[in-house]
N, C-alpha and C. Protein backbone atom coordinates (compact mmCIF):
# COMPACT_ATOMS: atom_id res chain seq x y z
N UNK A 1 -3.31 3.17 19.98
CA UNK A 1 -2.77 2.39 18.89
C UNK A 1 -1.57 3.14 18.30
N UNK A 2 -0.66 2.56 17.86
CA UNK A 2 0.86 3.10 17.50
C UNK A 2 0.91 2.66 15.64
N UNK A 3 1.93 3.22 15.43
CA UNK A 3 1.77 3.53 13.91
C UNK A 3 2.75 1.93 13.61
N UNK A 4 3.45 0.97 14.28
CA UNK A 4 3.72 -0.23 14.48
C UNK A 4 2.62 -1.60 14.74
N UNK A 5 1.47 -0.71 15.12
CA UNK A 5 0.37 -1.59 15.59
C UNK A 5 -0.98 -1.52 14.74
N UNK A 6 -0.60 -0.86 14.17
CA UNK A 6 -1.55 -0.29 12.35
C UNK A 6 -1.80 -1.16 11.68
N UNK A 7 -2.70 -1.99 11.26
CA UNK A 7 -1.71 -2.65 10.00
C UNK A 7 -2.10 -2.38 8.51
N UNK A 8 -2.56 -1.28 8.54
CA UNK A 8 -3.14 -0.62 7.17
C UNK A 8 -2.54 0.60 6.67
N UNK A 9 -2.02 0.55 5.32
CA UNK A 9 -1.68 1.54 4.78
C UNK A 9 -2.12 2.98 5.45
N UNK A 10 -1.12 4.09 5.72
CA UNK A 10 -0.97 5.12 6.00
C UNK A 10 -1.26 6.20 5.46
N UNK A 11 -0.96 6.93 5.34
CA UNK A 11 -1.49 8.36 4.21
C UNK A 11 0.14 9.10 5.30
N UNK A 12 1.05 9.46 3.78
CA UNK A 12 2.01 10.52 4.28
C UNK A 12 2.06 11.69 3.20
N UNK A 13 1.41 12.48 4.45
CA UNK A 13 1.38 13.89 4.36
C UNK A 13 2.80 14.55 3.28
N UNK A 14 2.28 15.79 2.36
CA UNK A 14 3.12 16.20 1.73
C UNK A 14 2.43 17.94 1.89
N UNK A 15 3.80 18.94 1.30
CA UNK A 15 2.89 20.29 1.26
C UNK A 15 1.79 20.27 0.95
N UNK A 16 1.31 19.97 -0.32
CA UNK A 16 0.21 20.06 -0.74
C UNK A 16 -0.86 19.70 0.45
N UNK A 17 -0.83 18.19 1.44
CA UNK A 17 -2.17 17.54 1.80
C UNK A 17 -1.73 17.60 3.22
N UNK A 18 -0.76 18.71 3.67
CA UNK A 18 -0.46 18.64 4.94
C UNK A 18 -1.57 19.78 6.04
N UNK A 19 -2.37 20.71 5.35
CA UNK A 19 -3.21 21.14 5.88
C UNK A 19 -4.19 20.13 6.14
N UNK A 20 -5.07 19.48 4.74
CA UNK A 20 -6.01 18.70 5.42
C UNK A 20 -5.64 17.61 6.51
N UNK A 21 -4.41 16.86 6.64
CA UNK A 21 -4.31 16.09 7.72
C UNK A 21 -4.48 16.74 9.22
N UNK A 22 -3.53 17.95 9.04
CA UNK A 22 -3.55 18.52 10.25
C UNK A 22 -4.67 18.68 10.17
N UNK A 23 -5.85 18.89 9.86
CA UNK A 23 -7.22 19.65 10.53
C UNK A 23 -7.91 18.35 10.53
N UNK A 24 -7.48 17.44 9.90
CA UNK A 24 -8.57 15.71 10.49
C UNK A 24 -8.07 16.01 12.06
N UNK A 25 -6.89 16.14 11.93
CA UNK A 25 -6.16 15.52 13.43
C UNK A 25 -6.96 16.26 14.78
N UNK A 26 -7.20 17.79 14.44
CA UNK A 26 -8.24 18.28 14.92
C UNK A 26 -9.43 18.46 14.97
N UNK A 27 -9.90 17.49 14.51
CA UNK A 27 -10.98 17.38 14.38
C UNK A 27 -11.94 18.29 13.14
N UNK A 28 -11.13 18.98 11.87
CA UNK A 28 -12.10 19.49 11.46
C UNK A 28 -11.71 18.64 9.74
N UNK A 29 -12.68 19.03 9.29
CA UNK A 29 -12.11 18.83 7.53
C UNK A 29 -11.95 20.71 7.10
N UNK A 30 -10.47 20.54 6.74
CA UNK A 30 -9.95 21.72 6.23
C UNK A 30 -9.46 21.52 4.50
N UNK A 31 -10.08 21.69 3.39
CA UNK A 31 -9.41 21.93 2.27
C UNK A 31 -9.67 23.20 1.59
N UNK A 32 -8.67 23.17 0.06
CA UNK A 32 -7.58 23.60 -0.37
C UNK A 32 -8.98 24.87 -1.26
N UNK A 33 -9.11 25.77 -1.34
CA UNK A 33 -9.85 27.21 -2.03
C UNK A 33 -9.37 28.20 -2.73
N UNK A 34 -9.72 28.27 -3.68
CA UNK A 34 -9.25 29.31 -4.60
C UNK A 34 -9.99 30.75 -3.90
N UNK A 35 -8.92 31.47 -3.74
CA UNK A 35 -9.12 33.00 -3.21
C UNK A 35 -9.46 33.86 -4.03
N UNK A 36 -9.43 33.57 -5.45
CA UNK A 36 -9.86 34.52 -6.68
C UNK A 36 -11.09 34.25 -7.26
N UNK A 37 -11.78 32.69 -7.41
CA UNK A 37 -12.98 32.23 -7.56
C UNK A 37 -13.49 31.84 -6.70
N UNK A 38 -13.45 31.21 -5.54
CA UNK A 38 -14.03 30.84 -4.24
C UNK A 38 -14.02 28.96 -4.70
N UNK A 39 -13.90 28.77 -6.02
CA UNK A 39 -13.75 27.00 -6.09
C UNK A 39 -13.18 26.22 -4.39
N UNK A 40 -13.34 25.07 -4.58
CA UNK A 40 -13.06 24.33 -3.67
C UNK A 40 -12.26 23.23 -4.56
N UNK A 41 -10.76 22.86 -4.09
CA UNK A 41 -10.36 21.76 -4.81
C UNK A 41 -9.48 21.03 -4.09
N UNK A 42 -10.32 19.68 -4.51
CA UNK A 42 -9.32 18.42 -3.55
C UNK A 42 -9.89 17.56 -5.09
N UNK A 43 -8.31 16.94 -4.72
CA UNK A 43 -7.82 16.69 -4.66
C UNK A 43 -6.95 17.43 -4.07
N UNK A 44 -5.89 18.48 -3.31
CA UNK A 44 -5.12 19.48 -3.18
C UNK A 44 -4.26 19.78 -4.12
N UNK A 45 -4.10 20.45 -4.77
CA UNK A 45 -3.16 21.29 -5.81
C UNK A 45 -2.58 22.68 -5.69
N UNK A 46 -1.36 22.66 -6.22
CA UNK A 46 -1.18 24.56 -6.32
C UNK A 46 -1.90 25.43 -7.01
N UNK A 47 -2.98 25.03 -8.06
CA UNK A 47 -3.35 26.04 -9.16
C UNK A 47 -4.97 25.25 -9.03
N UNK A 48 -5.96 26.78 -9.10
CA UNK A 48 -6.85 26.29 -9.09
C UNK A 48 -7.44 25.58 -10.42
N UNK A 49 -8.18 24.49 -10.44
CA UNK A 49 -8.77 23.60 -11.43
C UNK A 49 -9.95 24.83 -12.02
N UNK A 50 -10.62 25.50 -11.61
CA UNK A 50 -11.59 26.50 -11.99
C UNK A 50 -10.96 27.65 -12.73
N UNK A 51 -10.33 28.41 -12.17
CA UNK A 51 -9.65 30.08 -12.99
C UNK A 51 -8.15 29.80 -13.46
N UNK A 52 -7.62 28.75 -12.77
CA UNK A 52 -6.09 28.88 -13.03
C UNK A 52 -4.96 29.07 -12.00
N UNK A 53 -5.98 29.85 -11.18
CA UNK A 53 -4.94 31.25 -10.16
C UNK A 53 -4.54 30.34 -9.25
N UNK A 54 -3.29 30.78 -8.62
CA UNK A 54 -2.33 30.28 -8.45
C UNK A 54 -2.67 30.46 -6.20
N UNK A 55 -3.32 31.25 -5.99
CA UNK A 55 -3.97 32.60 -4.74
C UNK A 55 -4.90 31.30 -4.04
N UNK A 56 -4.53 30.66 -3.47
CA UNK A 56 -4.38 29.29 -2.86
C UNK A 56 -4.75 29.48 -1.38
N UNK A 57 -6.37 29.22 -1.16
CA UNK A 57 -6.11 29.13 0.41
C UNK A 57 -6.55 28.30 1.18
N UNK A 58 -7.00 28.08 2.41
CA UNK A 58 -7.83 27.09 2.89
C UNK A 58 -8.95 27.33 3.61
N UNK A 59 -10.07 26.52 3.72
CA UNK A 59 -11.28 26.49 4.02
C UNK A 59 -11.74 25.13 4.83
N UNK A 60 -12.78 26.03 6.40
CA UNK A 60 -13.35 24.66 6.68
C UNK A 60 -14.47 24.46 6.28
N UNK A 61 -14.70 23.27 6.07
CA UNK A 61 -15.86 22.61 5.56
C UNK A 61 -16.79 22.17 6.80
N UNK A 62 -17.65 22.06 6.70
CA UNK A 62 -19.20 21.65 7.55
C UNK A 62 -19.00 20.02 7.44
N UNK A 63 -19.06 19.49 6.65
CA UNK A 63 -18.44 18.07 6.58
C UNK A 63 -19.90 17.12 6.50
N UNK A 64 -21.20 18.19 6.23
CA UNK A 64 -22.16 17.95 5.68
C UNK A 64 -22.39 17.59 4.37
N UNK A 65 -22.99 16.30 3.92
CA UNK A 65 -22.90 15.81 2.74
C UNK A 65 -23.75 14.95 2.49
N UNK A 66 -23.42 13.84 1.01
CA UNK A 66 -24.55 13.06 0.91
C UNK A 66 -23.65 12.04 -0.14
N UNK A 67 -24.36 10.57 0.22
CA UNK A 67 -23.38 9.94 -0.15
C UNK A 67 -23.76 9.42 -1.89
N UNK A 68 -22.59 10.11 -2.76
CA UNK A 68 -22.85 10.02 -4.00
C UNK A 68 -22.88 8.52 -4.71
N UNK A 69 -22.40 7.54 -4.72
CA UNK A 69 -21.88 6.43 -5.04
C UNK A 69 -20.99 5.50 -3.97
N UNK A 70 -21.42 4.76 -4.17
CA UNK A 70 -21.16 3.80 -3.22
C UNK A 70 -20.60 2.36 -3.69
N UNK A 71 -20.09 1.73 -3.23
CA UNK A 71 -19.89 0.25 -3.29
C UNK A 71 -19.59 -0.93 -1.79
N UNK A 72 -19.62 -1.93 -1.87
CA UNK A 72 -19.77 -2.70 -0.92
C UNK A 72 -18.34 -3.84 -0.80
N UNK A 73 -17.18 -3.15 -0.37
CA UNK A 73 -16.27 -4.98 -0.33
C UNK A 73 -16.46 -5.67 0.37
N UNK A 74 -16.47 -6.92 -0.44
CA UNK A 74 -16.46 -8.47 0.38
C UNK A 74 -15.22 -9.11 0.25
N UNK A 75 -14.88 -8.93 -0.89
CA UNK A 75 -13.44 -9.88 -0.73
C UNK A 75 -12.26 -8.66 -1.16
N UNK A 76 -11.19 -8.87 -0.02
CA UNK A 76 -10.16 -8.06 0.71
C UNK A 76 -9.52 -8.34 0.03
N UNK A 77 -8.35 -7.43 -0.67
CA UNK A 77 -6.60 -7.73 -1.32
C UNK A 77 -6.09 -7.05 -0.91
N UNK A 78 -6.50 -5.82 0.23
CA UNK A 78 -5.12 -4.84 1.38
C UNK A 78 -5.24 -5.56 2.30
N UNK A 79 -3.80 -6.11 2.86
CA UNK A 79 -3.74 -6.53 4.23
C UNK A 79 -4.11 -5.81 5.19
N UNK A 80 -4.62 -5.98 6.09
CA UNK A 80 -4.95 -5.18 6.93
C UNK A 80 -6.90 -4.95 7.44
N UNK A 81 -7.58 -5.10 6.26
CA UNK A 81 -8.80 -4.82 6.16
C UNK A 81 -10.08 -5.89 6.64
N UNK A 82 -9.03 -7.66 6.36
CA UNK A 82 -9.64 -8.32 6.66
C UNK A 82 -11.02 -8.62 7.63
N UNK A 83 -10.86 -8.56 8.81
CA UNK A 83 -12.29 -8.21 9.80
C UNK A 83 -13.09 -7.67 9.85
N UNK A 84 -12.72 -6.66 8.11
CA UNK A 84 -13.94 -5.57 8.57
C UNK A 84 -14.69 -5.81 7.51
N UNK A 85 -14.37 -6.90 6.29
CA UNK A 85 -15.29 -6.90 5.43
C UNK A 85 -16.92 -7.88 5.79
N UNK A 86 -17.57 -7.56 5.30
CA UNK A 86 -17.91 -6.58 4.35
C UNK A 86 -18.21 -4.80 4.98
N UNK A 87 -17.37 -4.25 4.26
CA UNK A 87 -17.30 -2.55 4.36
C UNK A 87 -17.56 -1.86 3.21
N UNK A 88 -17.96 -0.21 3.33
CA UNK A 88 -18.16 0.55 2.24
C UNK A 88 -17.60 1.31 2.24
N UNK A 89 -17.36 1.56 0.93
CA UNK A 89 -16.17 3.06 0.15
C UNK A 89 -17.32 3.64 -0.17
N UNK A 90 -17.01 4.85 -0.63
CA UNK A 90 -18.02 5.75 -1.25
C UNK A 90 -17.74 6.78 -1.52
N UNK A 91 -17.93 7.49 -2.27
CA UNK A 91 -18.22 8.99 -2.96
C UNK A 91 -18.83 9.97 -1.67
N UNK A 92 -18.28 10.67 -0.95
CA UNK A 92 -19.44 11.81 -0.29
C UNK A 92 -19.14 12.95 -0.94
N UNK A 93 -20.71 13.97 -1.26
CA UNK A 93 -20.55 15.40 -1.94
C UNK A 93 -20.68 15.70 -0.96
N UNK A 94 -19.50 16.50 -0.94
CA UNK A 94 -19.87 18.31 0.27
C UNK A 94 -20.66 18.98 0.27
N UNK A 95 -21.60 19.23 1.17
CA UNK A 95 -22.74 20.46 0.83
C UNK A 95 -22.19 21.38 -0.05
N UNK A 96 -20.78 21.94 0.56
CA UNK A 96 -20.39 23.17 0.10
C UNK A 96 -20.40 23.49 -1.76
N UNK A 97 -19.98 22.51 -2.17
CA UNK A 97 -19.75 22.81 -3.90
C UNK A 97 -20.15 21.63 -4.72
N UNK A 98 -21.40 21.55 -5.62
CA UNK A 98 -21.41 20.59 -6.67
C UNK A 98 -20.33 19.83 -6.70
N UNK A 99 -19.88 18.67 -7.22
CA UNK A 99 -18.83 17.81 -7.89
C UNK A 99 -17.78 18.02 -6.54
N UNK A 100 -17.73 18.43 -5.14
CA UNK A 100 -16.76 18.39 -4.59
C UNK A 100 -17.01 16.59 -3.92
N UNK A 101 -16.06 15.75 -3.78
CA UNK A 101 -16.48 14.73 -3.94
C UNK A 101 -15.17 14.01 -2.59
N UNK A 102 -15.59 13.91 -1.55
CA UNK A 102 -13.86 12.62 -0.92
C UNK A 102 -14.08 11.44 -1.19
N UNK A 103 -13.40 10.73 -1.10
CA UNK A 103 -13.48 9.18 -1.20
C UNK A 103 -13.18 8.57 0.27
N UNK A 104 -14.00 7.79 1.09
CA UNK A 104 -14.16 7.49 2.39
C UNK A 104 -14.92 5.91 2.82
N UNK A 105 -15.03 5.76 3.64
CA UNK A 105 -15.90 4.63 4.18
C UNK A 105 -17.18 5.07 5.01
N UNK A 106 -18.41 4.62 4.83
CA UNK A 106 -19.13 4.92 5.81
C UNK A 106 -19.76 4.00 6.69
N UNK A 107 -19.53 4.32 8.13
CA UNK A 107 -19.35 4.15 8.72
C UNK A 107 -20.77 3.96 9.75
N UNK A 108 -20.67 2.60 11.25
CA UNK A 108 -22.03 2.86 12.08
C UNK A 108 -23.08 2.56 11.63
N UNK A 109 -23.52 1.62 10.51
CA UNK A 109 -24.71 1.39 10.36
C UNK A 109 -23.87 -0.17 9.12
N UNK A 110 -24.90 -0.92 8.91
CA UNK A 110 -25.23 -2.22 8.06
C UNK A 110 -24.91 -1.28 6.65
N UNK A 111 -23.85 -2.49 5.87
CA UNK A 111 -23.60 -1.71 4.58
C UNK A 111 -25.16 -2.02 3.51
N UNK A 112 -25.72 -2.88 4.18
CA UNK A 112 -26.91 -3.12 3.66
C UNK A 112 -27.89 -1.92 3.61
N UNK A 113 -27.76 -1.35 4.42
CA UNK A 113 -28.51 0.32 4.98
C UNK A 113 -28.16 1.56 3.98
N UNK A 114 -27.03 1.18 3.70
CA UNK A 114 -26.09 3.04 2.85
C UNK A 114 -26.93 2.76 1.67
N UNK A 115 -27.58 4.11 1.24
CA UNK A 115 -28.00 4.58 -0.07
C UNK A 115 -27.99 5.33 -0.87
N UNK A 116 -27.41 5.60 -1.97
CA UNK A 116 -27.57 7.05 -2.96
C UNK A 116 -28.55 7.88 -2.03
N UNK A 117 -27.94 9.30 -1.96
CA UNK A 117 -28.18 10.29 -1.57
C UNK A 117 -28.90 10.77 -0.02
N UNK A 118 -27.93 9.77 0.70
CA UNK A 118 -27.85 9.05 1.96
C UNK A 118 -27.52 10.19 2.66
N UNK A 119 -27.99 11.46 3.94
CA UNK A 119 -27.12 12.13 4.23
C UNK A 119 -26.63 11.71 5.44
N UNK A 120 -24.98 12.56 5.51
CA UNK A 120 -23.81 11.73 6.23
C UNK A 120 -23.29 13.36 7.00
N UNK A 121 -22.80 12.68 8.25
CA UNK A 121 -21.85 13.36 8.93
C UNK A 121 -20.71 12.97 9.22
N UNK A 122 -19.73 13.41 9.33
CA UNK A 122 -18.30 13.35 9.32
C UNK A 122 -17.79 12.19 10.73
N UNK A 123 -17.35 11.05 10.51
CA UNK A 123 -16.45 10.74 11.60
C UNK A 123 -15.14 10.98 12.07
N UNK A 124 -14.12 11.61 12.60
CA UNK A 124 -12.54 11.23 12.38
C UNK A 124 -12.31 10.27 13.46
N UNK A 125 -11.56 9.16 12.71
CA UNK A 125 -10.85 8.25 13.26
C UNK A 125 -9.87 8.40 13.75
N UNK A 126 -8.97 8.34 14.81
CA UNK A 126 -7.52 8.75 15.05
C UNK A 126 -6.56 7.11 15.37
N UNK A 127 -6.42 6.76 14.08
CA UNK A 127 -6.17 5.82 14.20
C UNK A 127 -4.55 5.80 14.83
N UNK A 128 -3.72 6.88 14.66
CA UNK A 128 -2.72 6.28 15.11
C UNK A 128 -2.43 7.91 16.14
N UNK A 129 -1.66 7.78 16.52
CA UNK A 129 -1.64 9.62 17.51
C UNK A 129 -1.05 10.93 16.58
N UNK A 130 -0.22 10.47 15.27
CA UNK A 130 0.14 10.95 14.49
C UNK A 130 -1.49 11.24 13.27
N UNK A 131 -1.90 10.14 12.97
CA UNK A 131 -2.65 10.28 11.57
C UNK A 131 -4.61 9.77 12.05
N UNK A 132 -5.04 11.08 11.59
CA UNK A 132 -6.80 10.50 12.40
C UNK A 132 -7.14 10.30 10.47
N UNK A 133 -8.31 9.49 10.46
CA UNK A 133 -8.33 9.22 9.14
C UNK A 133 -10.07 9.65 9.05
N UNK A 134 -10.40 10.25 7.88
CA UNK A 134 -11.82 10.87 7.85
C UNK A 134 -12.89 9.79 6.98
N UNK A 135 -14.06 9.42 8.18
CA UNK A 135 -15.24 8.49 7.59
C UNK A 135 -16.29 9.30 7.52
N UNK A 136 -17.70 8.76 7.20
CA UNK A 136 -18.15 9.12 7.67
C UNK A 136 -19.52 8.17 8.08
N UNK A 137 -21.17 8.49 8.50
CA UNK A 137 -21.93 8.14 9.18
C UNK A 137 -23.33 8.45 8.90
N UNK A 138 -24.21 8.16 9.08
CA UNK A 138 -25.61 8.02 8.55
C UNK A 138 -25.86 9.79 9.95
N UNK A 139 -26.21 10.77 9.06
CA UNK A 139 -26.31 11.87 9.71
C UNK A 139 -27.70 11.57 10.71
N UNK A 140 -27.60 12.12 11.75
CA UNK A 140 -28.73 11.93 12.78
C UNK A 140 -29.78 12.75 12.79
């Protein structure tokens, strides 16, 4: 599939969120760690949300989690999404840190099935050869 043959909004990479793409693309989830407190913070930022410090590094994640909140769409307003409703967004916590939280779809099972504190393993999608996009899945 080509980034012409997409038809859903993209995600373009900036300094800040250009590590985690690159490591979807490889298959891992890589975010953003404070080297002075060990915090974990994504959103990605220059300064950690915990101490301040500025000592910025990166970390892979296990991509082990559990799905915090959830919701169910039925009716679509991004082009693009149409066929797949009804689908789920959701909250997943990282094993790794309290409150570390992505926002994703999960994925492989009836949205009728997903439940608070559901545990999930990581899918990456590679939707286009440039951009793989991170779901995830009812852990096995």
């Amino acid at each position: 599939m080509t980034a012409t043959t997409y038809r859903r909004p993209l995600p373009e990479p900036d300094v800040e969120t250009r590590d985690f793409w690159e490591g979807l693309r490889r298959g891992e989830i890589v975010l953003k760690r404070c080297n002075g407190c060990g915090y974990y913070i994504h959103y990605p930022a220059p300064v950690c949300r915990n101490c301040l410090s500025t000592d910025i590094g990166n970390a892979r994640m296990s991509g082990r989690g559990t799905v915090y909140s959830f919701i169910v769409t039925h009716h679509v307003v991004t082009p693009g999404f149409e066929d797949d409703a009804p689908y789920v967004v959701a909250l997943v916590e990282l094993e790794e840190q309290a409150g570390l939280r992505l926002v994703t779809n999960i994925v492989g099972c009836s949205p009728g099935d997903v439940r608070v504190g559901m545990p999930v393993e990581p899918v990456f999608d590679a939707v286009t050869p440039e951009v793989t996009l991170l779901k995830f899945r009812q852990a096995s």
